[in-house]
N, C-alpha and C. Protein backbone atom coordinates (compact mmCIF):
# COMPACT_ATOMS: atom_id res chain seq x y z
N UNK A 1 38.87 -3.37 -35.45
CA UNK A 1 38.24 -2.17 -35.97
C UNK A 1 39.10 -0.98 -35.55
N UNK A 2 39.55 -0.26 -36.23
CA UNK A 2 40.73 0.74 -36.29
C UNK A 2 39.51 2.35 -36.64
N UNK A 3 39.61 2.80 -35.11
CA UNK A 3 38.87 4.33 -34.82
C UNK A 3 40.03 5.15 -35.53
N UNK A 4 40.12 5.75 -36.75
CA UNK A 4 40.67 7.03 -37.61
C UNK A 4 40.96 7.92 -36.75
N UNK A 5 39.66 8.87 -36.48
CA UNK A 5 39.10 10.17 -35.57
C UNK A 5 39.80 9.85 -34.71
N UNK A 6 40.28 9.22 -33.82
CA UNK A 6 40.91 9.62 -32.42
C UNK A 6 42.44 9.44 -32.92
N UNK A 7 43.15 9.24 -33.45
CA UNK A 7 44.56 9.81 -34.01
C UNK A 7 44.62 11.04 -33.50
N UNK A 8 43.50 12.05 -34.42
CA UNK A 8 44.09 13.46 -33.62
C UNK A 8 43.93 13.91 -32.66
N UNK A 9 43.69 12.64 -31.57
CA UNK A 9 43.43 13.22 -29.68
C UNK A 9 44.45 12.41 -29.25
N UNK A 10 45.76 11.92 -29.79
CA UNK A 10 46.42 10.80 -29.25
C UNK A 10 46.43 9.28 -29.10
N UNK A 11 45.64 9.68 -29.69
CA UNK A 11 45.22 7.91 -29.48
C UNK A 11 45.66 7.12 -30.88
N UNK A 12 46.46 6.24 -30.33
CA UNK A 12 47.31 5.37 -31.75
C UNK A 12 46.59 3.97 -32.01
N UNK A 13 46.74 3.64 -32.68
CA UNK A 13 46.55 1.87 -32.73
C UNK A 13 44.92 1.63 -33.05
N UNK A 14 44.49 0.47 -32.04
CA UNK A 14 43.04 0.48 -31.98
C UNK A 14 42.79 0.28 -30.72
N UNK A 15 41.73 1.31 -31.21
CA UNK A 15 40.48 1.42 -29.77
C UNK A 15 39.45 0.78 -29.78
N UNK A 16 39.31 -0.38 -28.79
CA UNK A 16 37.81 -1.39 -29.01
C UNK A 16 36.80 -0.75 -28.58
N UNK A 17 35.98 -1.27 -29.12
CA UNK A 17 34.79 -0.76 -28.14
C UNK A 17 34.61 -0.52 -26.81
N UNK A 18 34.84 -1.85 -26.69
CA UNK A 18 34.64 -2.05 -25.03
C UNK A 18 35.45 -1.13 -24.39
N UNK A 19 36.43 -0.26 -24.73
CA UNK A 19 36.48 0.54 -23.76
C UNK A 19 35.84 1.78 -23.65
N UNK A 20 35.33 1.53 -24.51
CA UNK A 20 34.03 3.26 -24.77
C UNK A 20 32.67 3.06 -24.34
N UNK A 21 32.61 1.62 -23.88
CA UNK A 21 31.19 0.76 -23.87
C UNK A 21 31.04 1.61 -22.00
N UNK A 22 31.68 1.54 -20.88
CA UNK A 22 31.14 2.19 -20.03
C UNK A 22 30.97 3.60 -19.95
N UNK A 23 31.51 4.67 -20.47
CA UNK A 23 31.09 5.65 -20.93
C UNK A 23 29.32 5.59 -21.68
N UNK A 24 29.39 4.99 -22.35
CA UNK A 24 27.85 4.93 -23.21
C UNK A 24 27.13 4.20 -21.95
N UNK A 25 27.12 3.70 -21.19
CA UNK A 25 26.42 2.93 -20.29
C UNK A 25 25.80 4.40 -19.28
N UNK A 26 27.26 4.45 -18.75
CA UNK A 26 27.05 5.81 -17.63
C UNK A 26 26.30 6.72 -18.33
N UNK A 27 26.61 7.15 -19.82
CA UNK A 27 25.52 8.32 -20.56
C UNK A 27 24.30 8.18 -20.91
N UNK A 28 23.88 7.03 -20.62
CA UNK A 28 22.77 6.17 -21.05
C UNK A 28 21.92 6.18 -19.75
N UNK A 29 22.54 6.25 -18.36
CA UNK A 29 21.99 5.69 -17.16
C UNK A 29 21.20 7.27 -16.75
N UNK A 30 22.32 8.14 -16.91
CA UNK A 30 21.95 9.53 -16.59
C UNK A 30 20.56 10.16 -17.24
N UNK A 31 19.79 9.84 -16.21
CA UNK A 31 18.19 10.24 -17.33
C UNK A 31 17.27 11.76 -16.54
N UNK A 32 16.79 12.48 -17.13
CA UNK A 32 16.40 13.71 -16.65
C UNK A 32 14.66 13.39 -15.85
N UNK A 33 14.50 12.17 -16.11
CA UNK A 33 13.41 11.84 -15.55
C UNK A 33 13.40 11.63 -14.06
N UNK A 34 14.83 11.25 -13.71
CA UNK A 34 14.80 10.97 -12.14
C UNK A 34 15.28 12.05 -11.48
N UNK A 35 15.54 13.17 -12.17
CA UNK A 35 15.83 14.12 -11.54
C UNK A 35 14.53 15.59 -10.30
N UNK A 36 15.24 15.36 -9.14
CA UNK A 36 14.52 16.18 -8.57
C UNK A 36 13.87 17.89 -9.07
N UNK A 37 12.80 18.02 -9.19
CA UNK A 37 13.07 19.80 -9.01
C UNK A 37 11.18 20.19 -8.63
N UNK A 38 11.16 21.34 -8.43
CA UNK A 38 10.50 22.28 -7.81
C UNK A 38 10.34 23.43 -9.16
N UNK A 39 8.97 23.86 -9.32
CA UNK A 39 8.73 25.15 -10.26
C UNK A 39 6.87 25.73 -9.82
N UNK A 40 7.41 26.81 -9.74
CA UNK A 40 6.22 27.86 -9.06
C UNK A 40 5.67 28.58 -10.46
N UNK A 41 4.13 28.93 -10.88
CA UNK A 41 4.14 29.96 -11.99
C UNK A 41 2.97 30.59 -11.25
N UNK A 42 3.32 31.86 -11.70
CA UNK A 42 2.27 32.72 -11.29
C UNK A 42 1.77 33.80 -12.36
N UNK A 43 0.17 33.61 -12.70
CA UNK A 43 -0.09 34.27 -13.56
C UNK A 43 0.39 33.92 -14.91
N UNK A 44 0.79 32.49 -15.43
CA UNK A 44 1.58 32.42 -16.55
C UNK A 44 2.74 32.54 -16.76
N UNK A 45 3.48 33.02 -15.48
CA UNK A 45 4.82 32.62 -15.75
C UNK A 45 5.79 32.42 -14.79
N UNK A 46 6.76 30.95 -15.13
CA UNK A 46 7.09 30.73 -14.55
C UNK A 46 8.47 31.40 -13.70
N UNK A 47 9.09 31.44 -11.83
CA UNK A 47 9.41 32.18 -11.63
C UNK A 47 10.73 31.27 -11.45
N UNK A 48 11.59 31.80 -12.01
CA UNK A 48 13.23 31.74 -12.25
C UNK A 48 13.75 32.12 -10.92
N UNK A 49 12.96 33.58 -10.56
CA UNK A 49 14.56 34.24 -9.53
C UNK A 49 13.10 35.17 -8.88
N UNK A 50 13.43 36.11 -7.63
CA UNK A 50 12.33 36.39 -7.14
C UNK A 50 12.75 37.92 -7.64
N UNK A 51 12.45 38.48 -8.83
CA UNK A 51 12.14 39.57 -9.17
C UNK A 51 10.75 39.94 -9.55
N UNK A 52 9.76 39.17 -10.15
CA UNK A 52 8.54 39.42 -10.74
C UNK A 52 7.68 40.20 -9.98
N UNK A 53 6.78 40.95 -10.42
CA UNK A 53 5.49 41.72 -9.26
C UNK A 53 4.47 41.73 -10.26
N UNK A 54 3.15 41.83 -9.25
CA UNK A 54 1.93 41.52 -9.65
C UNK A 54 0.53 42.39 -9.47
N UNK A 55 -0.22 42.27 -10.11
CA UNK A 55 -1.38 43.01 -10.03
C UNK A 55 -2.63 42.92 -10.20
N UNK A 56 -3.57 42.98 -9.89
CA UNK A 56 -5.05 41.84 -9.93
C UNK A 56 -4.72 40.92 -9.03
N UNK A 57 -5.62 39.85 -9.04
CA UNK A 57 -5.75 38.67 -8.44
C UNK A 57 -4.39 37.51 -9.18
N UNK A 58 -4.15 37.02 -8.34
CA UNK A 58 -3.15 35.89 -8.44
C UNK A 58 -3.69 34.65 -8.35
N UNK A 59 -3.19 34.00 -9.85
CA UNK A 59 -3.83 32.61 -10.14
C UNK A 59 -2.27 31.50 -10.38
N UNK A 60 -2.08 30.79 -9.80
CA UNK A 60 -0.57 30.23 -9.80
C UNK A 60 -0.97 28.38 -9.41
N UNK A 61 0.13 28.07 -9.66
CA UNK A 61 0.04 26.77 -9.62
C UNK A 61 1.72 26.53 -9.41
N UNK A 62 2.33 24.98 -8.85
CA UNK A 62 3.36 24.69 -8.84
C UNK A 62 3.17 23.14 -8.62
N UNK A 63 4.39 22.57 -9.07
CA UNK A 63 4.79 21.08 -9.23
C UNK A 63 6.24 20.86 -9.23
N UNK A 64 6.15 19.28 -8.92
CA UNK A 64 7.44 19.26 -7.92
C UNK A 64 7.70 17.35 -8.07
N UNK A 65 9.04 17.28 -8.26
CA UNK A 65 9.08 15.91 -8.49
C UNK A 65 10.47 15.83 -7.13
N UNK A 66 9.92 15.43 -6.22
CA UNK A 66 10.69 15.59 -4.79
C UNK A 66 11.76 16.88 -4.80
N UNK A 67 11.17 17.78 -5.39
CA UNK A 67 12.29 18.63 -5.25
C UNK A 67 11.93 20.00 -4.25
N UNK A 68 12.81 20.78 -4.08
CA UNK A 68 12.95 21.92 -2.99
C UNK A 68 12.95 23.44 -3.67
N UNK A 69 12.12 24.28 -3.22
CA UNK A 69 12.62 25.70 -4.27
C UNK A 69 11.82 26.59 -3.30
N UNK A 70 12.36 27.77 -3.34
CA UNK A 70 11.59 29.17 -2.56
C UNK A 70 11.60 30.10 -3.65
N UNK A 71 10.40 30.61 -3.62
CA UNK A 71 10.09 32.36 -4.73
C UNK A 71 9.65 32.57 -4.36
N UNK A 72 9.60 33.72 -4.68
CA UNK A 72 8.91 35.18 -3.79
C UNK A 72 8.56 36.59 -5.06
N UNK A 73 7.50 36.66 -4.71
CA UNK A 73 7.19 37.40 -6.03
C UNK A 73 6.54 38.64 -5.49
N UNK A 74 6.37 40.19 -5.73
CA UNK A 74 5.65 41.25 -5.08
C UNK A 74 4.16 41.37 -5.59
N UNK A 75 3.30 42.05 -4.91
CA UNK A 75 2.01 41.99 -5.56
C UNK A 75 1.49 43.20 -4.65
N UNK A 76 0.62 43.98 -5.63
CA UNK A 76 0.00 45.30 -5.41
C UNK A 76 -1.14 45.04 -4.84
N UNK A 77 -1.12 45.06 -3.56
CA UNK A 77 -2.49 44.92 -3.00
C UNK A 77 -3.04 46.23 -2.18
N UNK A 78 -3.97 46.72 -2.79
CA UNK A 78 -4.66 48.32 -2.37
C UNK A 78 -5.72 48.18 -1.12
N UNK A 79 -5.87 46.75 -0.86
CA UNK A 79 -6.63 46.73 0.53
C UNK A 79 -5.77 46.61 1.46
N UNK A 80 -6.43 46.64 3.00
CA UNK A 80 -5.70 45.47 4.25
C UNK A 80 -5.69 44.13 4.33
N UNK A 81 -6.47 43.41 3.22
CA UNK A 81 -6.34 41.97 3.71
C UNK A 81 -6.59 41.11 2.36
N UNK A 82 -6.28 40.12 2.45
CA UNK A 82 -6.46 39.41 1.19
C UNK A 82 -6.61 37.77 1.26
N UNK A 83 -7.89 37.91 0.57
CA UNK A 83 -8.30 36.32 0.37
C UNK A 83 -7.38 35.53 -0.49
N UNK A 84 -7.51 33.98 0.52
CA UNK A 84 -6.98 33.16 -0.13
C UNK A 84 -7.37 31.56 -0.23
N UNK A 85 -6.76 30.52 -1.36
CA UNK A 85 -6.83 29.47 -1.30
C UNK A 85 -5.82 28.75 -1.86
N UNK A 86 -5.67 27.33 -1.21
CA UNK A 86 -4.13 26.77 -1.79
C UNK A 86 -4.93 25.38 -1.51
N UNK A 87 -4.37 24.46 -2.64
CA UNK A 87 -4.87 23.20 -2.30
C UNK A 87 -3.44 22.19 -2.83
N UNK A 88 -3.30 20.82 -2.92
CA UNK A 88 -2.26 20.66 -3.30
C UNK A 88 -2.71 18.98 -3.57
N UNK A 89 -1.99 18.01 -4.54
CA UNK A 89 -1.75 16.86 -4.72
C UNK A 89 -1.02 16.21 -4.68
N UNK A 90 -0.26 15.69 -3.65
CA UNK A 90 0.89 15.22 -3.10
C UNK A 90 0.72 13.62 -2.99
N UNK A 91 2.17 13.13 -3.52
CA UNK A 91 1.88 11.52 -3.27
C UNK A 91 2.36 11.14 -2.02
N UNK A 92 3.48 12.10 -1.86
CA UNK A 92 4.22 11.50 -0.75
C UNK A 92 4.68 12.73 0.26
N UNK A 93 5.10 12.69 1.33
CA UNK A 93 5.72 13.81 1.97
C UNK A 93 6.01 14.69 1.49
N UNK A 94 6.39 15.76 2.05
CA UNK A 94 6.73 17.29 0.91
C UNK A 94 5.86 18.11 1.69
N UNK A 95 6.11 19.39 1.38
CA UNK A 95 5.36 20.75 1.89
C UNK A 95 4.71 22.00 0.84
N UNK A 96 3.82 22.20 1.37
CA UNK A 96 3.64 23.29 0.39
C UNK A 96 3.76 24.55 1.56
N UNK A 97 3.98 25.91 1.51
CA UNK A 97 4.06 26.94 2.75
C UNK A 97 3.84 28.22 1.86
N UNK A 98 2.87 29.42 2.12
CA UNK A 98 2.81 30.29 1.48
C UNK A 98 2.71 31.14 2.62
N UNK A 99 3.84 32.46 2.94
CA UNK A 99 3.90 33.50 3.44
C UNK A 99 3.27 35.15 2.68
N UNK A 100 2.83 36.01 3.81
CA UNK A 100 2.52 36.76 2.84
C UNK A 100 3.15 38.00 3.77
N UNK A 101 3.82 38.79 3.20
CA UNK A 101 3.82 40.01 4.32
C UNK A 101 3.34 41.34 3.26
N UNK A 102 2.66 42.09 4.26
CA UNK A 102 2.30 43.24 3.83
C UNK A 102 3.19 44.82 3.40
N UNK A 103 2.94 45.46 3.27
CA UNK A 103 3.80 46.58 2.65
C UNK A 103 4.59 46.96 3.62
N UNK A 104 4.86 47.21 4.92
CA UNK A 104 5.40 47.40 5.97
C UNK A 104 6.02 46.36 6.51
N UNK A 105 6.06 44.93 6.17
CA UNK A 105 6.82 43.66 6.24
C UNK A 105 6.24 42.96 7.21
N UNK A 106 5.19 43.05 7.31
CA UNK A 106 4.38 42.23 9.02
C UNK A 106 3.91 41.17 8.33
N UNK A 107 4.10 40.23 8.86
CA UNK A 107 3.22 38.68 8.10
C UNK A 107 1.93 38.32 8.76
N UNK A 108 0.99 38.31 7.37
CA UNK A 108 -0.51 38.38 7.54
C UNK A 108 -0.63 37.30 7.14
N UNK A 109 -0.10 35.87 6.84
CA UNK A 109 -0.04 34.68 6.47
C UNK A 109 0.68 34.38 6.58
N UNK A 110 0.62 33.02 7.38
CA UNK A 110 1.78 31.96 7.13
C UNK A 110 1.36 30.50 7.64
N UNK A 111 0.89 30.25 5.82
CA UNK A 111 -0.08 28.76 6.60
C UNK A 111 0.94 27.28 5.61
N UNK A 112 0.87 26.28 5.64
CA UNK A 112 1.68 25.05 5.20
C UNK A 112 0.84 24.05 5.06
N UNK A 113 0.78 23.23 3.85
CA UNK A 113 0.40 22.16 3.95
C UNK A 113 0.96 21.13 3.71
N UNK A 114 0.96 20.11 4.49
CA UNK A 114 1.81 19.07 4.01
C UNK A 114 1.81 17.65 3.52
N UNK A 115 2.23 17.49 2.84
CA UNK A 115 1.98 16.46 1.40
C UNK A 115 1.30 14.59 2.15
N UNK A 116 0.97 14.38 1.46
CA UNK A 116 0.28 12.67 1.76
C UNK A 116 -0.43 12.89 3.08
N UNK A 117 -0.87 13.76 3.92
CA UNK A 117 -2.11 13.73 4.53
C UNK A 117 -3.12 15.01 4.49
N UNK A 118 -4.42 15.16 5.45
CA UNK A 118 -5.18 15.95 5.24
C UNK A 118 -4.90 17.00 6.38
N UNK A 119 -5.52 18.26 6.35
CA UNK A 119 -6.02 18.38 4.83
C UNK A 119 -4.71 18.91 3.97
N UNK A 120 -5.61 18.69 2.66
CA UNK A 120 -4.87 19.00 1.37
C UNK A 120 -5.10 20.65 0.70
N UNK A 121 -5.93 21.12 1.98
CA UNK A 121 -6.43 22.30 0.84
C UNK A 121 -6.93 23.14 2.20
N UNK A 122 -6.09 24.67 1.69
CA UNK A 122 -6.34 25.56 2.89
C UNK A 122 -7.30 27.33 2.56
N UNK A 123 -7.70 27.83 3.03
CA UNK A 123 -8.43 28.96 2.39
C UNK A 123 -8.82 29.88 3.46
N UNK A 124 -9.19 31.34 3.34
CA UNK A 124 -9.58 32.18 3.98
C UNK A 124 -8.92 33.87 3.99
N UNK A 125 -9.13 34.55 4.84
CA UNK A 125 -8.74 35.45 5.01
C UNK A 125 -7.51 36.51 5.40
N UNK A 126 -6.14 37.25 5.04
CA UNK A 126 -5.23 37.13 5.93
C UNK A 126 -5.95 38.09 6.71
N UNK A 127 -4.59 38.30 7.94
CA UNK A 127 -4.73 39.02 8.61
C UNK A 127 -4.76 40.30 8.46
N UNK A 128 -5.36 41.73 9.17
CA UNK A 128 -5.48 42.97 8.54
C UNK A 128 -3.66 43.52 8.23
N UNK A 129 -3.73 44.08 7.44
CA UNK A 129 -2.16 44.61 7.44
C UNK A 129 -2.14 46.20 6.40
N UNK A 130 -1.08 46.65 6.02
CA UNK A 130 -0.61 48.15 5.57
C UNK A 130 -1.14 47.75 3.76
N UNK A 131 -2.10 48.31 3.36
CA UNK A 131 -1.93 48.63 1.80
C UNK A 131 -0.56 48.73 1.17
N UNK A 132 -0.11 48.62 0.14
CA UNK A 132 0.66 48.76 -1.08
C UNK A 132 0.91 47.23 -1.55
N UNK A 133 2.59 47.49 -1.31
CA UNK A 133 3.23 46.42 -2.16
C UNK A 133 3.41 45.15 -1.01
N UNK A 134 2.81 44.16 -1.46
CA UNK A 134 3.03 43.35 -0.69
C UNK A 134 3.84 42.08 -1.20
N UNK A 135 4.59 41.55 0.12
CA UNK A 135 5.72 40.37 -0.67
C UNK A 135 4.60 38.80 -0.21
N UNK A 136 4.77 37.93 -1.01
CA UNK A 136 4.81 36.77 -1.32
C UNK A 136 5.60 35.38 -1.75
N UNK A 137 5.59 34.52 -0.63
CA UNK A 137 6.94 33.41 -0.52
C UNK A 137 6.01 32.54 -0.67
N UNK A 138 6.58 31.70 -1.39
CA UNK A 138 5.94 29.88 -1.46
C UNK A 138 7.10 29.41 -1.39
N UNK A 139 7.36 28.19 -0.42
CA UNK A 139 8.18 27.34 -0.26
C UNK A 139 8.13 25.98 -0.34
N UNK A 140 8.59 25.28 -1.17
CA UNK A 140 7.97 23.73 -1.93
C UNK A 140 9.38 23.14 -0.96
N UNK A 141 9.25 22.14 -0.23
CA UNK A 141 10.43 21.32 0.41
C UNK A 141 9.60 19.61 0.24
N UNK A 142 11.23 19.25 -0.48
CA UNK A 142 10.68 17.49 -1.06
C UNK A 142 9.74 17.34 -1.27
N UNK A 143 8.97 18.53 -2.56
CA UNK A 143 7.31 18.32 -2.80
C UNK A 143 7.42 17.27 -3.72
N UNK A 144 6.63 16.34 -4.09
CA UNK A 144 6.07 15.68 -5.01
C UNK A 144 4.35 15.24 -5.11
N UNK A 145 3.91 16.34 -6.23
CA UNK A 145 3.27 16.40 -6.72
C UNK A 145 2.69 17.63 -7.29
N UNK A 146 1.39 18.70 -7.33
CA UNK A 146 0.99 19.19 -8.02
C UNK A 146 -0.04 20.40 -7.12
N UNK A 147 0.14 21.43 -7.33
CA UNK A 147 -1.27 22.15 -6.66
C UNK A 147 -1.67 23.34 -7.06
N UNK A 148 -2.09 24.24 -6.71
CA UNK A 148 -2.31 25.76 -6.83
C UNK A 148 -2.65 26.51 -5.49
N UNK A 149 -2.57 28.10 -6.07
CA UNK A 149 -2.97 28.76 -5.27
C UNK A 149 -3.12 29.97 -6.09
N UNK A 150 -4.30 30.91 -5.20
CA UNK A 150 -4.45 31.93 -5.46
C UNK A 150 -4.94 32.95 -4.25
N UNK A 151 -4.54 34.47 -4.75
CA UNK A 151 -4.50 35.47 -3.81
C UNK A 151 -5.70 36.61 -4.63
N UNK A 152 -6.61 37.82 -3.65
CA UNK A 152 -6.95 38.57 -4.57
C UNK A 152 -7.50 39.31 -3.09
N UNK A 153 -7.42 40.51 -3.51
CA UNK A 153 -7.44 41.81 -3.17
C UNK A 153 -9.02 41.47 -1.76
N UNK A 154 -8.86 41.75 -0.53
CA UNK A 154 -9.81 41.72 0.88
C UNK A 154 -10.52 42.37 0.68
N UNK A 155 -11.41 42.35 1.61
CA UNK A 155 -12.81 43.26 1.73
C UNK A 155 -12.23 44.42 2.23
């Protein structure tokens, strides 16, 4: 069987299959299913890079097929303190970690949960801290599986 098309890459004569056959094997093996990753959304969308900021209550979720990722997103919080809850579905090891610092950078949270034991699910109050803009980190390390969280404005 005489390949035409590769004449104009150098290639003279004939090219069997079989030597194109491990190429198609290796391109064949490479599947996006076994690939690791990590994705955070907050409010509907998901966060790429940590520029986004927020307002109201924060409704977010993230999933994770053993993979690793940190975002950090800002959020307008007009009280000192802010309720929270995070729960998570993990098959296997992995972390979930949500930091929170307040407008003045003091951390009024910093709680973790971690994957395949209990508990699975954390909630309450932060600590008092400075009104405005406050930052927000979630850190997913070798998560696999599924959870949420949400934030909204203290007593």
């Amino acid at each position: 069987m005489k390949f035409k098309a590769f004449k104009n890459f150098g290639f003279s004569g004939e090219i069997k299959l079989v030597m194109l056959l491990p190429f198609f094997v290796l391109f064949m093996a490479c599947s996006n299913d076994d690939d690791s990753f990590a994705r955070v959304t907050v409010n509907g969308d998901v966060l790429f890079e940590d520029v986004s900021d927020f307002n109201g209550d924060i409704d977010a979720s993230f999933v994770g097929n053993s993979g690793s990722v940190t975002r950090s997103f800002i959020w307008n919080n007009n009280l000192s303190t802010a309720d929270y809850n995070a729960d998570i579905t993990a098959t296997s090891a992995g972390s979930f970690q949500m930091i929170v610092e307040d407008s003045q950078g003091a951390v009024v949270l910093d709680r973790t949960i971690q994957g395949g034991s209990e508990p699975d699910s954390i909630d309450g109050v932060t600590s008092s801290g400075s009104s405005g803009i406050w930052t927000v980190t979630i850190i997913l390390i070798d998560f696999n599986g599924d959870g949420s969280f949400s934030l909204s404005e203290g007593n």
